[in-house]
PDB file of N, CA and C in Angstrom:
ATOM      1  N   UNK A   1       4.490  -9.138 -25.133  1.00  0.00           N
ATOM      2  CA  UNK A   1       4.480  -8.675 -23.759  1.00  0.00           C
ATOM      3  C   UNK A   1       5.713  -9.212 -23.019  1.00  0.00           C
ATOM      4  N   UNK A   2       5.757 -10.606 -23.185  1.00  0.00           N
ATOM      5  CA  UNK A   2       7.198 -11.117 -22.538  1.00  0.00           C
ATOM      6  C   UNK A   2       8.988 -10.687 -22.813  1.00  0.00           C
ATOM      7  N   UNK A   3       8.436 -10.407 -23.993  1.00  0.00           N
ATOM      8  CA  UNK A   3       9.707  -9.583 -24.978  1.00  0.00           C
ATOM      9  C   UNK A   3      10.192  -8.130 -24.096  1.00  0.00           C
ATOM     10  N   UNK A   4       8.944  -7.401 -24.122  1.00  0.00           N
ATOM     11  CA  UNK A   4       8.976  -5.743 -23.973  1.00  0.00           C
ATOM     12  C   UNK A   4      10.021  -6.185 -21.984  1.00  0.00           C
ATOM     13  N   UNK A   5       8.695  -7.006 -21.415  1.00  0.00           N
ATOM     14  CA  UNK A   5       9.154  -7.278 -20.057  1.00  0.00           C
ATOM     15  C   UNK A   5      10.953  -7.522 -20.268  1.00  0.00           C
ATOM     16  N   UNK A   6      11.251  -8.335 -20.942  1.00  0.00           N
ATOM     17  CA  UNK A   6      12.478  -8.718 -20.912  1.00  0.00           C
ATOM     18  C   UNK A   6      13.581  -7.992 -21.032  1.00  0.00           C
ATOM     19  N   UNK A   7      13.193  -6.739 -21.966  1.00  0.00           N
ATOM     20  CA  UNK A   7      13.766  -5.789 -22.482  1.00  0.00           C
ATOM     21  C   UNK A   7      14.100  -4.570 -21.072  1.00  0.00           C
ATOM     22  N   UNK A   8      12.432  -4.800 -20.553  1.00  0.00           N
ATOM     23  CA  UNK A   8      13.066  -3.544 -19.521  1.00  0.00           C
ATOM     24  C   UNK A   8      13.525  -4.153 -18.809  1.00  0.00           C
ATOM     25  N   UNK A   9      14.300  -4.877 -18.172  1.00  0.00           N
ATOM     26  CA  UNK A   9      15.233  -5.623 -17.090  1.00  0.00           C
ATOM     27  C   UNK A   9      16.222  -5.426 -17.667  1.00  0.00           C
ATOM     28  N   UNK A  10      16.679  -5.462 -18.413  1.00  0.00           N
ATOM     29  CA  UNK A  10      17.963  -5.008 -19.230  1.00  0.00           C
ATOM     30  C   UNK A  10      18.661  -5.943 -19.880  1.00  0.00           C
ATOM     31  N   UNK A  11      17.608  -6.738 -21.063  1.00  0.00           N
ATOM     32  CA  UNK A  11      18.021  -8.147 -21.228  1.00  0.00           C
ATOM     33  C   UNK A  11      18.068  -7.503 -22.636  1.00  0.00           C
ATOM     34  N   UNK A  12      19.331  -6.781 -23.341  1.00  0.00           N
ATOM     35  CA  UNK A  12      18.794  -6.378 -24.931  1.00  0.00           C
ATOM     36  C   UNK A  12      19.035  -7.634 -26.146  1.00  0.00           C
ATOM     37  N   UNK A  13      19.794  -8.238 -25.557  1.00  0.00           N
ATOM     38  CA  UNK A  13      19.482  -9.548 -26.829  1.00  0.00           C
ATOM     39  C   UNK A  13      18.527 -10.594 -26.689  1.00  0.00           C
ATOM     40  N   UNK A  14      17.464 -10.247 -26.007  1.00  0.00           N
ATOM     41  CA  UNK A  14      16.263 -11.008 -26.007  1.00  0.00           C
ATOM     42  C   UNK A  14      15.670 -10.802 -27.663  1.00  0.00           C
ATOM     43  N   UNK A  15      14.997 -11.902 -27.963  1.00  0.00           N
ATOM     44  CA  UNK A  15      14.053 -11.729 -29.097  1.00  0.00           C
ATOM     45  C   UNK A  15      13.288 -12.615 -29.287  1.00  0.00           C
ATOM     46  N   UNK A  16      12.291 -12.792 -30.220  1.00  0.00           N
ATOM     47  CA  UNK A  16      11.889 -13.846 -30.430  1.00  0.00           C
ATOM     48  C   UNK A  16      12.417 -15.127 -31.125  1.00  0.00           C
ATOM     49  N   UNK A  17      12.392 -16.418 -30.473  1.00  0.00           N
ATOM     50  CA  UNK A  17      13.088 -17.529 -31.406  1.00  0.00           C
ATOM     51  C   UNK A  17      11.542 -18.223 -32.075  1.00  0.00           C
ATOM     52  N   UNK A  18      11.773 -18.068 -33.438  1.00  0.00           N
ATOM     53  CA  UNK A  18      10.762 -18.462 -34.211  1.00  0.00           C
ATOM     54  C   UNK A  18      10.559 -19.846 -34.330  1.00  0.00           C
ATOM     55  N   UNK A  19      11.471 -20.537 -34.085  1.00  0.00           N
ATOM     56  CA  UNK A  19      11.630 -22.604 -34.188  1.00  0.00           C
ATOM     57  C   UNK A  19      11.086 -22.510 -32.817  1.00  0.00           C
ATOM     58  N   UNK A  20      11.328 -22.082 -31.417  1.00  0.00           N
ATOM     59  CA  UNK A  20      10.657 -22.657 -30.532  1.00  0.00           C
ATOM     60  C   UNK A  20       9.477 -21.830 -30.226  1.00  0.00           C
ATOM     61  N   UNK A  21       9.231 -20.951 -30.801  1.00  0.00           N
ATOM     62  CA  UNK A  21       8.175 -19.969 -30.332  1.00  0.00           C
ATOM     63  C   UNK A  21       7.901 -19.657 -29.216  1.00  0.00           C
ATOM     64  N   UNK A  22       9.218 -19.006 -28.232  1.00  0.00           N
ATOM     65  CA  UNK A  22       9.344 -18.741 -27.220  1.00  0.00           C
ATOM     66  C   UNK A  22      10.151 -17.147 -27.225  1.00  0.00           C
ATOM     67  N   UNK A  23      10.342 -16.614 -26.147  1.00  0.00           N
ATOM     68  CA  UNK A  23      11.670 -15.181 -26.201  1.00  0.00           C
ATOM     69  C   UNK A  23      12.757 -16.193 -25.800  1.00  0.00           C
ATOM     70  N   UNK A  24      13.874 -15.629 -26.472  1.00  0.00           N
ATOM     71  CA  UNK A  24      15.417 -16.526 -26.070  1.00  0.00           C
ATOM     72  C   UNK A  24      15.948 -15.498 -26.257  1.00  0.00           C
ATOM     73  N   UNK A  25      17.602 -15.964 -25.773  1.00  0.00           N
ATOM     74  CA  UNK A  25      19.000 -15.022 -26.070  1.00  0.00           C
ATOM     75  C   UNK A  25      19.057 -14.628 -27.279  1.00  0.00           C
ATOM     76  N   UNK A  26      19.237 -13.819 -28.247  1.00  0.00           N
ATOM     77  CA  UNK A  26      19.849 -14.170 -29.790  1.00  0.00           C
ATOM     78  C   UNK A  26      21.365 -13.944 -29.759  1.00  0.00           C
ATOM     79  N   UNK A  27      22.030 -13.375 -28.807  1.00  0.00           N
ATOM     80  CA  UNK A  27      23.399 -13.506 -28.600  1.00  0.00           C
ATOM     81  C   UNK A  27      23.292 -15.172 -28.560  1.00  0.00           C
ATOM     82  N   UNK A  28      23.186 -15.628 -27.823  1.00  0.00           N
ATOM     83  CA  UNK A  28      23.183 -17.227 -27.273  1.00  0.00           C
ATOM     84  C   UNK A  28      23.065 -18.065 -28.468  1.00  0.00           C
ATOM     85  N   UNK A  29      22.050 -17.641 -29.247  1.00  0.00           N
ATOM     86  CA  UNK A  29      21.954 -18.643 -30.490  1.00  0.00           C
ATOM     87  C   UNK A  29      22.456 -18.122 -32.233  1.00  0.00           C
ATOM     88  N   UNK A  30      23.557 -17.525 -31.795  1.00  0.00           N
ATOM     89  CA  UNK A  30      24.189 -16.607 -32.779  1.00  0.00           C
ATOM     90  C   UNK A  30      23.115 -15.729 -33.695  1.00  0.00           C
ATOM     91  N   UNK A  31      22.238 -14.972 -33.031  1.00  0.00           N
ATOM     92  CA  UNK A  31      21.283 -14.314 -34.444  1.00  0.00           C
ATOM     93  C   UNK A  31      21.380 -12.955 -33.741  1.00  0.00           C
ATOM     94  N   UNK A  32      22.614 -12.049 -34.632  1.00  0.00           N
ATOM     95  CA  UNK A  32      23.358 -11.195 -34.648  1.00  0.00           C
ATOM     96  C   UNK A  32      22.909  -9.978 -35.883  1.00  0.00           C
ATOM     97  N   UNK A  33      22.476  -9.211 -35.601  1.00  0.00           N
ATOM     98  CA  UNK A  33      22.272  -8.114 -37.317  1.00  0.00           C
ATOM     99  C   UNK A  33      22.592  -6.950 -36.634  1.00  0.00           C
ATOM    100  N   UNK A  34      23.627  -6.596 -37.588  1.00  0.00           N
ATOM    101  CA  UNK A  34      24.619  -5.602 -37.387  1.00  0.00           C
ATOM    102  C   UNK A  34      23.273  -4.498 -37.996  1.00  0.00           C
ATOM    103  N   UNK A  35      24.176  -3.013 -37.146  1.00  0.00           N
ATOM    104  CA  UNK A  35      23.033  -2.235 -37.492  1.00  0.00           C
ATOM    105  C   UNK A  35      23.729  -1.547 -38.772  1.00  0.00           C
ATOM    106  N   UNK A  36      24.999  -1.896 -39.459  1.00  0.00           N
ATOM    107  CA  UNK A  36      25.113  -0.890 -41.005  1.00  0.00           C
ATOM    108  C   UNK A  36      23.753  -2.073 -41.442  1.00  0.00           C
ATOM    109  N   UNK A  37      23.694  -2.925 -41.474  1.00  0.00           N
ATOM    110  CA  UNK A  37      22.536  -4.008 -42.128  1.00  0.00           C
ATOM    111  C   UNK A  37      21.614  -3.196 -42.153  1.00  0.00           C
ATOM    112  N   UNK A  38      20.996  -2.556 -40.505  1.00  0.00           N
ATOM    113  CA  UNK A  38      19.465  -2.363 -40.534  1.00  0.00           C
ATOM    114  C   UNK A  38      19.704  -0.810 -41.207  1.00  0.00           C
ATOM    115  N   UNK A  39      20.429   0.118 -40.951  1.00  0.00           N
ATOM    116  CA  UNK A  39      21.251   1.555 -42.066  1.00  0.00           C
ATOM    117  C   UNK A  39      20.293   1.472 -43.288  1.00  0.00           C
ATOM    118  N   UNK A  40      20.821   0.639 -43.965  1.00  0.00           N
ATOM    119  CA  UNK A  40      21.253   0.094 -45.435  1.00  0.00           C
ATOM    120  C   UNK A  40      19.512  -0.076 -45.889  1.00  0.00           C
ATOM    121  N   UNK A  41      19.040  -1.266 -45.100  1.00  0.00           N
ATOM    122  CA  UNK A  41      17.597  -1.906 -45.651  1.00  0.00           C
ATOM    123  C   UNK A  41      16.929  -0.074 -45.006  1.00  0.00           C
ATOM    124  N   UNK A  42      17.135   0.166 -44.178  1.00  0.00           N
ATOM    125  CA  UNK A  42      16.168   1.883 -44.265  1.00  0.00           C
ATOM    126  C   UNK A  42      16.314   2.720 -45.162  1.00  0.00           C
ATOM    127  N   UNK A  43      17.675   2.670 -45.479  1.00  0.00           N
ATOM    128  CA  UNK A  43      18.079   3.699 -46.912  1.00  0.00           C
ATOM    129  C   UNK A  43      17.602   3.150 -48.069  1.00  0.00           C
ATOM    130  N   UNK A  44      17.209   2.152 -47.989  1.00  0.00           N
ATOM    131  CA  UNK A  44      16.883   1.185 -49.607  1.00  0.00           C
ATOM    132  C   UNK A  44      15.572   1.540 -49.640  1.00  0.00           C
ATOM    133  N   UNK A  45      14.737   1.705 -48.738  1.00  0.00           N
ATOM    134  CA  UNK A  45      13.027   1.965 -48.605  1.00  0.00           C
ATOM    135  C   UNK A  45      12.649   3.184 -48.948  1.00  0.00           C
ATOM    136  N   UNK A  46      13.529   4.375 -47.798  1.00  0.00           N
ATOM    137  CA  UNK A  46      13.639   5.277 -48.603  1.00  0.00           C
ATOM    138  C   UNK A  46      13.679   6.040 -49.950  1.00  0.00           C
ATOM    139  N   UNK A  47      14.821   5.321 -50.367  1.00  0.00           N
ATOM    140  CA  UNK A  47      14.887   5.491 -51.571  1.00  0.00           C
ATOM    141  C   UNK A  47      13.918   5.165 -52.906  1.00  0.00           C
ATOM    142  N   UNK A  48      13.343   3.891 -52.326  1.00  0.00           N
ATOM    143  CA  UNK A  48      12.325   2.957 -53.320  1.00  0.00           C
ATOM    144  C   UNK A  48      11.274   3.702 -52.806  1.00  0.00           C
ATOM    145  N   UNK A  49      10.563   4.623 -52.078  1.00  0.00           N
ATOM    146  CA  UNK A  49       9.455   4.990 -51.643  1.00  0.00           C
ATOM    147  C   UNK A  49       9.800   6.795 -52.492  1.00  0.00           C
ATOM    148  N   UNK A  50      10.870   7.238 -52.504  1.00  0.00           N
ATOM    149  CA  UNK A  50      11.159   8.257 -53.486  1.00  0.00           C
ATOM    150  C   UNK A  50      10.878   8.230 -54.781  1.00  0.00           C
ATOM    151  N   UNK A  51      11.085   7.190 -55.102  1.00  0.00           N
ATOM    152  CA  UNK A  51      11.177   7.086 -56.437  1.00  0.00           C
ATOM    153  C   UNK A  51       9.814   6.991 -57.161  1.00  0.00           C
ATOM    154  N   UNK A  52       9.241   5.639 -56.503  1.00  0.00           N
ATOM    155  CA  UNK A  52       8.077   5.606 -56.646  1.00  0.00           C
ATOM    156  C   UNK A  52       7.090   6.896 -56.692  1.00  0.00           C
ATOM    157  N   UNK A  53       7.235   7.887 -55.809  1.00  0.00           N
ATOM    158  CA  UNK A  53       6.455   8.993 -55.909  1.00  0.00           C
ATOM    159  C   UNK A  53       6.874   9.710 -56.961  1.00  0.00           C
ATOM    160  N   UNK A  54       8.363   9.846 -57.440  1.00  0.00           N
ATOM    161  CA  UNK A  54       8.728  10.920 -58.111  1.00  0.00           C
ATOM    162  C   UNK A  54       7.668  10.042 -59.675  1.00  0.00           C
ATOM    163  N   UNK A  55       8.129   9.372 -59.475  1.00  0.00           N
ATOM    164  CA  UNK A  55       6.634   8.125 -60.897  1.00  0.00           C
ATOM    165  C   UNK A  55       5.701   8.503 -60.841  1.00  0.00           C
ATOM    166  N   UNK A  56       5.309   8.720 -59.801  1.00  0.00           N
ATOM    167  CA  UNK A  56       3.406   9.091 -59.518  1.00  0.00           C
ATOM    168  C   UNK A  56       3.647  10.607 -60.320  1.00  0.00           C
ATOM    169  N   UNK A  57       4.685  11.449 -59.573  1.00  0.00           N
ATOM    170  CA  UNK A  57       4.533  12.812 -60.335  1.00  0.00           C
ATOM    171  C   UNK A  57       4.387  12.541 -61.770  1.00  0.00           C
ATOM    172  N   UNK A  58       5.314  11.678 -62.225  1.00  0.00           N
ATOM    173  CA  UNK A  58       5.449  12.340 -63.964  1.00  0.00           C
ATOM    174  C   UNK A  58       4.057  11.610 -64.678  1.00  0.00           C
ATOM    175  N   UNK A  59       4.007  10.651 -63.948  1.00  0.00           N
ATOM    176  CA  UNK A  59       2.055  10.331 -64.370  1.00  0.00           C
ATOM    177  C   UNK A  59       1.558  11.042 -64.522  1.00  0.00           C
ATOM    178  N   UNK A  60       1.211  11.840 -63.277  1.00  0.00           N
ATOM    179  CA  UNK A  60       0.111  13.087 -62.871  1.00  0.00           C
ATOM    180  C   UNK A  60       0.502  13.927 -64.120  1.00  0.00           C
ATOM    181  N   UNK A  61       1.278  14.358 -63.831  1.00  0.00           N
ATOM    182  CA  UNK A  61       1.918  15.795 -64.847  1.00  0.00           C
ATOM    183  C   UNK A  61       1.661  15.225 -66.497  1.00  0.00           C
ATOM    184  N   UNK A  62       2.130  14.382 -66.933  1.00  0.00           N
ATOM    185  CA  UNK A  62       1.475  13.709 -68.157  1.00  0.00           C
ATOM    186  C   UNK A  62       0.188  13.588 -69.061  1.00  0.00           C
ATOM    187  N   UNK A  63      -0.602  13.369 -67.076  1.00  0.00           N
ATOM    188  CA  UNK A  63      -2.275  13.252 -68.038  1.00  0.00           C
ATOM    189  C   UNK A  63      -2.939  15.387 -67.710  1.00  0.00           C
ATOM    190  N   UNK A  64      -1.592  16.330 -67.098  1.00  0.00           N
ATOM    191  CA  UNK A  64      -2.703  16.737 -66.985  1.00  0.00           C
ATOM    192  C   UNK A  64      -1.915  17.651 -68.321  1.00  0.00           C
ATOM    193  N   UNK A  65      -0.873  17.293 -69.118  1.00  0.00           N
ATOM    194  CA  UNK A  65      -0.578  17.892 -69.984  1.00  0.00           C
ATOM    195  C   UNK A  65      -1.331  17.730 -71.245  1.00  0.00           C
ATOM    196  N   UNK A  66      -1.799  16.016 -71.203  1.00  0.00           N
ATOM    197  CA  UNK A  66      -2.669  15.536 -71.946  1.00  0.00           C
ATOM    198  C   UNK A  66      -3.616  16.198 -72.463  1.00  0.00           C
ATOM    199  N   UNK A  67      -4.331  16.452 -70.739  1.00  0.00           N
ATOM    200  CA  UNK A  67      -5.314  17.258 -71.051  1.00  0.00           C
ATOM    201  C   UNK A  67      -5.534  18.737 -71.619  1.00  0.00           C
ATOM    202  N   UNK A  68      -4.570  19.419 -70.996  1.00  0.00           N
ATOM    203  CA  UNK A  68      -4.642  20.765 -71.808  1.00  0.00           C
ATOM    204  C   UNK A  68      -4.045  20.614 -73.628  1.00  0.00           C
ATOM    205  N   UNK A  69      -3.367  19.603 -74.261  1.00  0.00           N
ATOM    206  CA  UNK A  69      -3.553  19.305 -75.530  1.00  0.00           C
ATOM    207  C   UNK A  69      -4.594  19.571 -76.116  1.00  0.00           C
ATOM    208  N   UNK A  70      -5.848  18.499 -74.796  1.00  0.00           N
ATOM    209  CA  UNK A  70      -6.687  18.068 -76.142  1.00  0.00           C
ATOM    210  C   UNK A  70      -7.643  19.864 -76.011  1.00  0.00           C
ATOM    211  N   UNK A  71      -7.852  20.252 -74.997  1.00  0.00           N
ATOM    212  CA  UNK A  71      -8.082  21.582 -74.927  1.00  0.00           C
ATOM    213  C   UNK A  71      -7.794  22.504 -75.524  1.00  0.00           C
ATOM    214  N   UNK A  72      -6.433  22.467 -76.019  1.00  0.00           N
ATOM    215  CA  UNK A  72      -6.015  23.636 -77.429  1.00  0.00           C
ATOM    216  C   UNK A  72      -6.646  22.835 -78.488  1.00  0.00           C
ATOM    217  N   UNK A  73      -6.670  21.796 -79.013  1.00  0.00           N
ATOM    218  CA  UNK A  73      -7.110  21.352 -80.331  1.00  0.00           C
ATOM    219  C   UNK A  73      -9.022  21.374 -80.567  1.00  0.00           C
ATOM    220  N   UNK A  74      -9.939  21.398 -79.023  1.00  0.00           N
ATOM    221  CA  UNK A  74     -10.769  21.819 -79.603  1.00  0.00           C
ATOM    222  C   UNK A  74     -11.169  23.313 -80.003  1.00  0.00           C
ATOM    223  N   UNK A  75     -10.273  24.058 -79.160  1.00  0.00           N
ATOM    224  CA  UNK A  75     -10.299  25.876 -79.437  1.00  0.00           C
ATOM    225  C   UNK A  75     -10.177  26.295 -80.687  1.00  0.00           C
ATOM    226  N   UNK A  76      -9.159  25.337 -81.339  1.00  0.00           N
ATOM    227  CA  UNK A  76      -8.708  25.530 -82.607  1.00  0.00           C
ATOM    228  C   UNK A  76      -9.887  25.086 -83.919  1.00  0.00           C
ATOM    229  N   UNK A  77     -10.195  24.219 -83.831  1.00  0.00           N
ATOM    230  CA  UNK A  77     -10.973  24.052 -84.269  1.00  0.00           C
ATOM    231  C   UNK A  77     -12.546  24.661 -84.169  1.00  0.00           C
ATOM    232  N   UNK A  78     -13.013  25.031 -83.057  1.00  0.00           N
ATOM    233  CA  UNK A  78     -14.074  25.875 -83.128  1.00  0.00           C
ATOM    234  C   UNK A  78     -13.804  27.382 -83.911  1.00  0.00           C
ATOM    235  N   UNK A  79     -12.753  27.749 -83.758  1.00  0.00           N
ATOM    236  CA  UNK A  79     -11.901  28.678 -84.686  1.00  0.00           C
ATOM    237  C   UNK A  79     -12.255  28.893 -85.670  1.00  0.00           C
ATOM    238  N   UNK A  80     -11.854  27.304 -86.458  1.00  0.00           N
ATOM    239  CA  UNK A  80     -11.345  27.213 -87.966  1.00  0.00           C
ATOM    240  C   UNK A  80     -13.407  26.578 -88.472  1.00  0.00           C
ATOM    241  N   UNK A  81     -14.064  26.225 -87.903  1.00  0.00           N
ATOM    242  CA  UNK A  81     -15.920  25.825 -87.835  1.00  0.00           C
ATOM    243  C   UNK A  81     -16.314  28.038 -88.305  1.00  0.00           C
ATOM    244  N   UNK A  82     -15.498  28.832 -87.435  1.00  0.00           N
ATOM    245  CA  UNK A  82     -16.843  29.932 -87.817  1.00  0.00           C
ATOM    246  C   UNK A  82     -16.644  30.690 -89.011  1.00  0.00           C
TER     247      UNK A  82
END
């Protein structure tokens, strides 16, 4: 709440200081993060949250190929039974 307050007054390097557990400057106490930084860690999530799904696909697709395998091999065999 003290943060947001701080923010709308037009204080943008307010943040939280975690050693005093108070809102402070972070200009003031050099804690600076450039935004290619924050870019970069969003594009990395992205990416790791892509991927991960494109995994989930070839799982999925795997067991359901599985399954239609075992589905031709009992056809076949009821076949080769009459």
């Amino acid at each position: 709440v003290a943060l947001r307050a701080e923010h709308k007054e037009g204080k943008k390097w307010m943040g939280i200081n975690v050693f005093d557990r108070k809102v402070d400057d972070m200009y003031k106490l050099d804690v600076v993060e450039p935004v290619l930084v924050k870019k970069q860690v969003i594009k990395s999530a992205v990416e790791a949250a892509a991927m991960i799904l494109k995994i989930d696909d070839v799982i999925a697709a795997s067991k359901i190929e599985e399954k239609g395998k075992e589905k031709e091999g009992k056809e076949e065999s009821f076949g080769e039974e009459e």
